[in-house]
C-alpha atoms as a PDB file:
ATOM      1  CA  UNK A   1     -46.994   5.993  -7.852  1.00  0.00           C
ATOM      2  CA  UNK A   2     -44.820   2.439  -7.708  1.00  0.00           C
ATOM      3  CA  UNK A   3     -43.123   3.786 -10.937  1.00  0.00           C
ATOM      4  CA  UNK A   4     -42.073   6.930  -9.409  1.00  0.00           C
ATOM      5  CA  UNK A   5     -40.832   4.862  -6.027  1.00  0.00           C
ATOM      6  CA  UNK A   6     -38.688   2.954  -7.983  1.00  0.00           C
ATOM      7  CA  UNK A   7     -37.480   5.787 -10.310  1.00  0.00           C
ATOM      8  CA  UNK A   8     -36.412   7.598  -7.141  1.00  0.00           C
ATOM      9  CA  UNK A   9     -35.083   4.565  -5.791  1.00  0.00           C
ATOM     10  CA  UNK A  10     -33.126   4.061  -8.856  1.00  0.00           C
ATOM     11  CA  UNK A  11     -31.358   7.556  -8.621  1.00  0.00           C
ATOM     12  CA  UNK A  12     -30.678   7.510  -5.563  1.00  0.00           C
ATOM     13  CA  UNK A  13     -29.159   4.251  -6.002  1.00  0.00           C
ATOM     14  CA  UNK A  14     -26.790   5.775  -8.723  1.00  0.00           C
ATOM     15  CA  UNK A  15     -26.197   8.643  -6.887  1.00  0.00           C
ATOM     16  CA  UNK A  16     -24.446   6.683  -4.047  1.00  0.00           C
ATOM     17  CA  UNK A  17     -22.719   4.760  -6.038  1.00  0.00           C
ATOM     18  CA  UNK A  18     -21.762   7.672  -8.545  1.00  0.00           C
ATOM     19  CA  UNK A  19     -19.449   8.734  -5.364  1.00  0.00           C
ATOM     20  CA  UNK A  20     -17.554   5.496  -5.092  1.00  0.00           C
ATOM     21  CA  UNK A  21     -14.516   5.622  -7.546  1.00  0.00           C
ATOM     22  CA  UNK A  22     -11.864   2.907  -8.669  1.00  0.00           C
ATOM     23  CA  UNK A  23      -8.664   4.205  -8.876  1.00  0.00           C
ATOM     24  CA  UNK A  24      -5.473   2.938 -10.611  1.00  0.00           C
ATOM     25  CA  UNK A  25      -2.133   3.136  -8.516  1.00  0.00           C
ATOM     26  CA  UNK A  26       0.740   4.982 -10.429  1.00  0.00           C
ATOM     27  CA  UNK A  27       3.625   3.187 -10.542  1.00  0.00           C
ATOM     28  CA  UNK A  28       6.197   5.982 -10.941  1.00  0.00           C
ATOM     29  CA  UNK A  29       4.910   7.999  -7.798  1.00  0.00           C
ATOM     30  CA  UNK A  30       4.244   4.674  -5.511  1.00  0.00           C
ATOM     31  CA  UNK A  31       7.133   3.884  -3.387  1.00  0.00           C
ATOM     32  CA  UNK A  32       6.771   1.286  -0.075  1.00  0.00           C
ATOM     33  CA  UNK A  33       9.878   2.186   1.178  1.00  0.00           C
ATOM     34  CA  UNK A  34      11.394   0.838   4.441  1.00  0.00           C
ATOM     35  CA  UNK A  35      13.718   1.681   7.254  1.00  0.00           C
ATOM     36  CA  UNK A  36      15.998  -1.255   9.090  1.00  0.00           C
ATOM     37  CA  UNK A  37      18.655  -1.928  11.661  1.00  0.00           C
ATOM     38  CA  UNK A  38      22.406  -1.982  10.526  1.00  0.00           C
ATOM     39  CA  UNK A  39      23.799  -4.495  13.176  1.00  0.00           C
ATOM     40  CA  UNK A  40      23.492  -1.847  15.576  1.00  0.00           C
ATOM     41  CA  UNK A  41      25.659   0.887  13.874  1.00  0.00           C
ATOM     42  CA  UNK A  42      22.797   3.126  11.784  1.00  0.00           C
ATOM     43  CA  UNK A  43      20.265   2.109   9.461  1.00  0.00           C
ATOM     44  CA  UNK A  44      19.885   1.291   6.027  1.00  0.00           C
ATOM     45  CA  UNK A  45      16.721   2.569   4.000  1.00  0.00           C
ATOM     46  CA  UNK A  46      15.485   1.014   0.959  1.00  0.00           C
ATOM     47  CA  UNK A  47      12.365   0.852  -1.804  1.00  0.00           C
ATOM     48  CA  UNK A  48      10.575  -1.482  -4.114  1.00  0.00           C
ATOM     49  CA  UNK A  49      10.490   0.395  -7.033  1.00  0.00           C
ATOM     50  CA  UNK A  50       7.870  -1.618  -8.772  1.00  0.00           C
ATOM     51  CA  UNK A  51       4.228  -1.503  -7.613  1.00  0.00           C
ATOM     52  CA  UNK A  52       1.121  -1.911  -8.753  1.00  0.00           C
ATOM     53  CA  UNK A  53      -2.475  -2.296  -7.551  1.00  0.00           C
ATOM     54  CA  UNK A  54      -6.154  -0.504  -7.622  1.00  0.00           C
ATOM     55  CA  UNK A  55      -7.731   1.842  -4.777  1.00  0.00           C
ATOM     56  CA  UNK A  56     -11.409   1.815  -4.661  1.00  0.00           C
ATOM     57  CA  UNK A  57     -12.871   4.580  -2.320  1.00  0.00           C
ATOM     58  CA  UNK A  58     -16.223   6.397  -1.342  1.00  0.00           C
ATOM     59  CA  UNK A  59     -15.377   9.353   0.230  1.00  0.00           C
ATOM     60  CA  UNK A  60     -19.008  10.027   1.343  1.00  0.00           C
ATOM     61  CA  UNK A  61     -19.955   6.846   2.639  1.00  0.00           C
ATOM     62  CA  UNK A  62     -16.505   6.790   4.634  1.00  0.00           C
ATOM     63  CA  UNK A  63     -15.169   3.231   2.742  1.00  0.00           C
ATOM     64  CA  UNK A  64     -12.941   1.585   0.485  1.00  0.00           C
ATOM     65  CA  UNK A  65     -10.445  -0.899  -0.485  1.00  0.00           C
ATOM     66  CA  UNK A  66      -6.817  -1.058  -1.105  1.00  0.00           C
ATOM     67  CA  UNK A  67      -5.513  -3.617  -3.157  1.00  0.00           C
ATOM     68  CA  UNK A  68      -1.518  -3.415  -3.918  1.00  0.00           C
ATOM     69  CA  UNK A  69       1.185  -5.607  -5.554  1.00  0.00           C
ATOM     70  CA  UNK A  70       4.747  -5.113  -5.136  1.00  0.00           C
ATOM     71  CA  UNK A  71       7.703  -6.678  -7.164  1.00  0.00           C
ATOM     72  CA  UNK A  72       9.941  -7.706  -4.264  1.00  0.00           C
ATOM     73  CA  UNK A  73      12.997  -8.106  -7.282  1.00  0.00           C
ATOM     74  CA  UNK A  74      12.617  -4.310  -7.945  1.00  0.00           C
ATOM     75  CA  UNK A  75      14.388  -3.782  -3.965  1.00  0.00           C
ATOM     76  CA  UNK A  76      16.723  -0.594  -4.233  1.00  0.00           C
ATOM     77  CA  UNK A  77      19.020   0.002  -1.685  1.00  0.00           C
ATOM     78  CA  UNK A  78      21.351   2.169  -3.234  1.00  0.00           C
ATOM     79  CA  UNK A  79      23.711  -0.375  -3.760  1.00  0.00           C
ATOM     80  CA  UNK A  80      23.391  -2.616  -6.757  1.00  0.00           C
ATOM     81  CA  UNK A  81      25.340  -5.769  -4.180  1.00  0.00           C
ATOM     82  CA  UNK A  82      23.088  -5.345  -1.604  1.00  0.00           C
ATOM     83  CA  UNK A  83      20.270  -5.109  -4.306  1.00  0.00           C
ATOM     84  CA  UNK A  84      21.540  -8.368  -5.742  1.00  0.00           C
ATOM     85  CA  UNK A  85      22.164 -10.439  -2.310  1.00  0.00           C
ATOM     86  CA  UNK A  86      18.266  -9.564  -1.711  1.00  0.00           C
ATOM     87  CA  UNK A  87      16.572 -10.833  -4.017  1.00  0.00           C
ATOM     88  CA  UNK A  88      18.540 -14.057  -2.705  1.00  0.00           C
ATOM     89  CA  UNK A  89      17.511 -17.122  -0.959  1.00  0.00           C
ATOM     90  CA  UNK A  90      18.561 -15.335   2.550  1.00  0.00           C
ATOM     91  CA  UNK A  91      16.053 -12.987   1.955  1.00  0.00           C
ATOM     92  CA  UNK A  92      13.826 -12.238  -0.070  1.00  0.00           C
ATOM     93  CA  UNK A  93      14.515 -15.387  -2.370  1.00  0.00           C
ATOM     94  CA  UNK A  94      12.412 -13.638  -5.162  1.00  0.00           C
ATOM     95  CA  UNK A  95      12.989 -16.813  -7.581  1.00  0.00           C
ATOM     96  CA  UNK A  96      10.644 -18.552  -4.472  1.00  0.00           C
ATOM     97  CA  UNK A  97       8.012 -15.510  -3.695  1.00  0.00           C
ATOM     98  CA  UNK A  98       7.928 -13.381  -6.897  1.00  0.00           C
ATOM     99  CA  UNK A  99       5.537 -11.100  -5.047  1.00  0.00           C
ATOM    100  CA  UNK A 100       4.421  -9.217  -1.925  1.00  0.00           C
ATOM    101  CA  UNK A 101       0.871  -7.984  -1.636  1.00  0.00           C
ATOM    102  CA  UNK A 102      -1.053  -5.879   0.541  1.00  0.00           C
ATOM    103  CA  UNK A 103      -4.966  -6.001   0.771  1.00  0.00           C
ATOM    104  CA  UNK A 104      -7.230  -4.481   3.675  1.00  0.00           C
ATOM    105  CA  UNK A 105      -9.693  -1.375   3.936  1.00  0.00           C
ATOM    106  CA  UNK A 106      -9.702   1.889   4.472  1.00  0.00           C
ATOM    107  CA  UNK A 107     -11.416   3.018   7.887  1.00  0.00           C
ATOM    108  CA  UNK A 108     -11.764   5.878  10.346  1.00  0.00           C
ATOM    109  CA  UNK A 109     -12.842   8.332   8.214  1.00  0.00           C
ATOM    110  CA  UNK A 110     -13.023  11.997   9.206  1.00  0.00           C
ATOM    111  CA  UNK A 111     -14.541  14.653   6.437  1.00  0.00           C
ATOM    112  CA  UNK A 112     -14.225  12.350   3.807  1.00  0.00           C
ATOM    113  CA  UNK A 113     -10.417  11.369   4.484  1.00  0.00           C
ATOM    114  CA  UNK A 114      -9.337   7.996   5.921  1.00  0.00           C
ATOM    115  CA  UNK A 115      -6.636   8.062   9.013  1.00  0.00           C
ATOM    116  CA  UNK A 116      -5.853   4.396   8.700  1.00  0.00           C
ATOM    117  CA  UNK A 117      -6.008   0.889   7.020  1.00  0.00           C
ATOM    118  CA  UNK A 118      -6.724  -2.157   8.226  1.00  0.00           C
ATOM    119  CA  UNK A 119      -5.138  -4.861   6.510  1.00  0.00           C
ATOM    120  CA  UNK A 120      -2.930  -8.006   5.222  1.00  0.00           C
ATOM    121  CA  UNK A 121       0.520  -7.864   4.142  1.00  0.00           C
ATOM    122  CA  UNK A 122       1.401 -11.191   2.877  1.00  0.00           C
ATOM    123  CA  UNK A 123       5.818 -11.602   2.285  1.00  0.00           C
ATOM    124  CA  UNK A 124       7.882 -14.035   1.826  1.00  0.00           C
ATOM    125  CA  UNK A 125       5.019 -16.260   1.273  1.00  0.00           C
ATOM    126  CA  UNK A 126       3.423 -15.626   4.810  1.00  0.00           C
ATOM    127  CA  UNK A 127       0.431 -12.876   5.290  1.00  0.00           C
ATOM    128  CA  UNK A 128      -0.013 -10.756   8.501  1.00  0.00           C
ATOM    129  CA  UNK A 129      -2.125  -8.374   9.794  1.00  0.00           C
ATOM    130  CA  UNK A 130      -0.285  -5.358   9.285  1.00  0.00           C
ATOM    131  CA  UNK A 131      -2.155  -1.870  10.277  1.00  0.00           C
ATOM    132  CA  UNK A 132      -1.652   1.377   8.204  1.00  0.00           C
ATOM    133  CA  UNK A 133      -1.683   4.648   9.712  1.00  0.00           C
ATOM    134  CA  UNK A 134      -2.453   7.255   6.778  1.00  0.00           C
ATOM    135  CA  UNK A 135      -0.021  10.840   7.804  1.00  0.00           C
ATOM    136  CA  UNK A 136      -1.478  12.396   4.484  1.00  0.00           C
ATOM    137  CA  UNK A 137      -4.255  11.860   1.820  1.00  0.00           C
ATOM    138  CA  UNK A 138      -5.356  14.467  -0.478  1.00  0.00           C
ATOM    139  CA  UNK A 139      -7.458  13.929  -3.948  1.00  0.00           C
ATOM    140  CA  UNK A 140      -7.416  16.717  -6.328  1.00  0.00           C
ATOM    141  CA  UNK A 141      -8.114  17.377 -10.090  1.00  0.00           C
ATOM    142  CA  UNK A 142      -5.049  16.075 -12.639  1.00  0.00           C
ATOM    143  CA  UNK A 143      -3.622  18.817 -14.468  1.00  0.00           C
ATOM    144  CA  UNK A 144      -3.157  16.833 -17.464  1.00  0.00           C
ATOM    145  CA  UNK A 145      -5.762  13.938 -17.402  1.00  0.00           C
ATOM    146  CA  UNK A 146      -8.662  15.967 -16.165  1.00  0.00           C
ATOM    147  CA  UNK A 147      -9.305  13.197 -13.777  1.00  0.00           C
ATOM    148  CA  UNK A 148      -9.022  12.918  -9.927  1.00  0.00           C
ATOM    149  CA  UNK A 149      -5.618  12.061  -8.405  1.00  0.00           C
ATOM    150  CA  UNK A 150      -5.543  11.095  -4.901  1.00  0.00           C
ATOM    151  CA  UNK A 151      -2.284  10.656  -3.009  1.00  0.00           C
ATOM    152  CA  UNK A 152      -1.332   9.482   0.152  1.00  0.00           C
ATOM    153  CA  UNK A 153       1.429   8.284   2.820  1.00  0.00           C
ATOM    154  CA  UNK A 154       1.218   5.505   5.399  1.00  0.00           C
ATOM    155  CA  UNK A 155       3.156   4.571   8.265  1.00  0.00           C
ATOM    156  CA  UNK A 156       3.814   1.132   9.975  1.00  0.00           C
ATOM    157  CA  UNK A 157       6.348  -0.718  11.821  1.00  0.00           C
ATOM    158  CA  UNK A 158       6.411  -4.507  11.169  1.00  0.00           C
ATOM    159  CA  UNK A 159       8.405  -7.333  13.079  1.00  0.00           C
ATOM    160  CA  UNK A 160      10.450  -9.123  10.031  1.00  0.00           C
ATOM    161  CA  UNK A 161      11.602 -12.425  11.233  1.00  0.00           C
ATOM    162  CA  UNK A 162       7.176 -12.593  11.663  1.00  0.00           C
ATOM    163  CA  UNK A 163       7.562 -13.429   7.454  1.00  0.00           C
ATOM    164  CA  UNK A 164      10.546 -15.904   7.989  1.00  0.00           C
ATOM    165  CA  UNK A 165      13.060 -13.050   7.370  1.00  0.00           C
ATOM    166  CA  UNK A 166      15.309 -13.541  10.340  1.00  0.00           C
ATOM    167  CA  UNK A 167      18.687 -13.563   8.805  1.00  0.00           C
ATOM    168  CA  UNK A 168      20.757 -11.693  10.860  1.00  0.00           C
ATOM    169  CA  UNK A 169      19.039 -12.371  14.075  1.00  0.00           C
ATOM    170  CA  UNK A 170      21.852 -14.877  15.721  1.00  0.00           C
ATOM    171  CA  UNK A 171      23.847 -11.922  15.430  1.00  0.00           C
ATOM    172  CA  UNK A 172      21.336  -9.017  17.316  1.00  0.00           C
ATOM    173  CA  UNK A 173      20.086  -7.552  14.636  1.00  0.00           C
ATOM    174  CA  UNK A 174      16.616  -6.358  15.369  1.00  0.00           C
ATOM    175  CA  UNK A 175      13.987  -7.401  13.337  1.00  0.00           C
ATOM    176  CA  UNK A 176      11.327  -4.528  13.770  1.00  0.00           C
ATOM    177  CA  UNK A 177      11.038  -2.696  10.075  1.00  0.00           C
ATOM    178  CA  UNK A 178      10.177   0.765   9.626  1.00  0.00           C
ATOM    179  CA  UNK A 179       7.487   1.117   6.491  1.00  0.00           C
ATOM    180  CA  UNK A 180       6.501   4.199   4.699  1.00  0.00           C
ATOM    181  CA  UNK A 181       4.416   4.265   1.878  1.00  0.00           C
ATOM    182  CA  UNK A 182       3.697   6.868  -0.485  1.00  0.00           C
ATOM    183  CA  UNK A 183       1.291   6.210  -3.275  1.00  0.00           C
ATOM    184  CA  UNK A 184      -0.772   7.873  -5.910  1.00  0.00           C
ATOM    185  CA  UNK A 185      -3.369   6.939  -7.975  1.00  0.00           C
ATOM    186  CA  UNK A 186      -5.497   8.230 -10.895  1.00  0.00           C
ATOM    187  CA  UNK A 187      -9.237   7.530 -11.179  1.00  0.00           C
ATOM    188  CA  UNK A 188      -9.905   5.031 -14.040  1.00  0.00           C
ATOM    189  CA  UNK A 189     -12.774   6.918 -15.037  1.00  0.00           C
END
């Protein structure tokens, strides 16, 4: 009788966990891309084009972890100048803080799907709490790899002179950021 407790104990174990899945973030379809005042006049939108990191998530137990890194040097405005002044000591001074990460969890799951994440941006060498509210997520089968692909866009609005990136401030510039992030990711197995 104890060795068919633990026998059931152990399946059910790896059942549970068979659900949980790490996933690998592809960098060629994962874009945090950002919205932010002009002096007043319009606004100019840009991406990181280099990003990296690993999702894990359990769909049925309604949890999981997002873990990203992005290559603030890879900034693409559009406009290799503004590209180049950037990376710069007046803003991001990438030769200083060579990356940007986000970490935090995924919560509020409904059927499976998360609405948001809860989590830390850290820029410019100072980390924030910085919520993520998740507009889409879908997982389906890879045409090609024959492995799940989940995707997924998340909103936020962040306060930039909070990481020490005030330059333009004297002048009225406001400093609240517009974020949008769309991401996909393979599972690893």
């Amino acid at each position: 009788m104890r060795n068919m407790l633990v026998a059931a104990a152990a399946v059910i174990a790896f059942a549970s966990s068979a659900n949980a899945a790490e996933y690998k973030v592809d960098p060629e379809h994962t874009y945090p891309s950002f919205v932010a005042d002009h002096m007043g006049l319009d606004h100019w939108r840009g991406k990181f084009n280099s990003t990296s990191g690993t999702i894990q998530l359990d769909r049925e137990k309604g949890e999981g972890t997002v873990d990203l890194t992005i290559d603030p040097a890879s900034i693409d405005y559009g406009l290799d100048k503004l590209n180049d002044w950037a990376k710069g000591p007046e803003l991001f001074d990438v030769a200083k803080y060579p990356t940007a990460t986000y970490k935090g969890k995924l919560v509020g799951f409904r059927d499976g799907v998360p609405s948001r994440v809860e989590g830390e941006l850290t820029l410019h060498g100072v980390t924030r709490p910085v919520p993520l509210d998740i507009v889409m997520f879908k997982c389906v089968p890879h045409p090609v790899f024959k492995r799940e692909l989940c995707g997924a866009e998340a909103k936020a609005t962040i306060q930039r002179d909070d990481f020490g990136l005030d330059v333009g401030k004297e002048y009225g510039i406001k400093m609240d950021v517009g974020l949008e992030i769309q991401v996909e990711a393979i599972a690893v197995k």
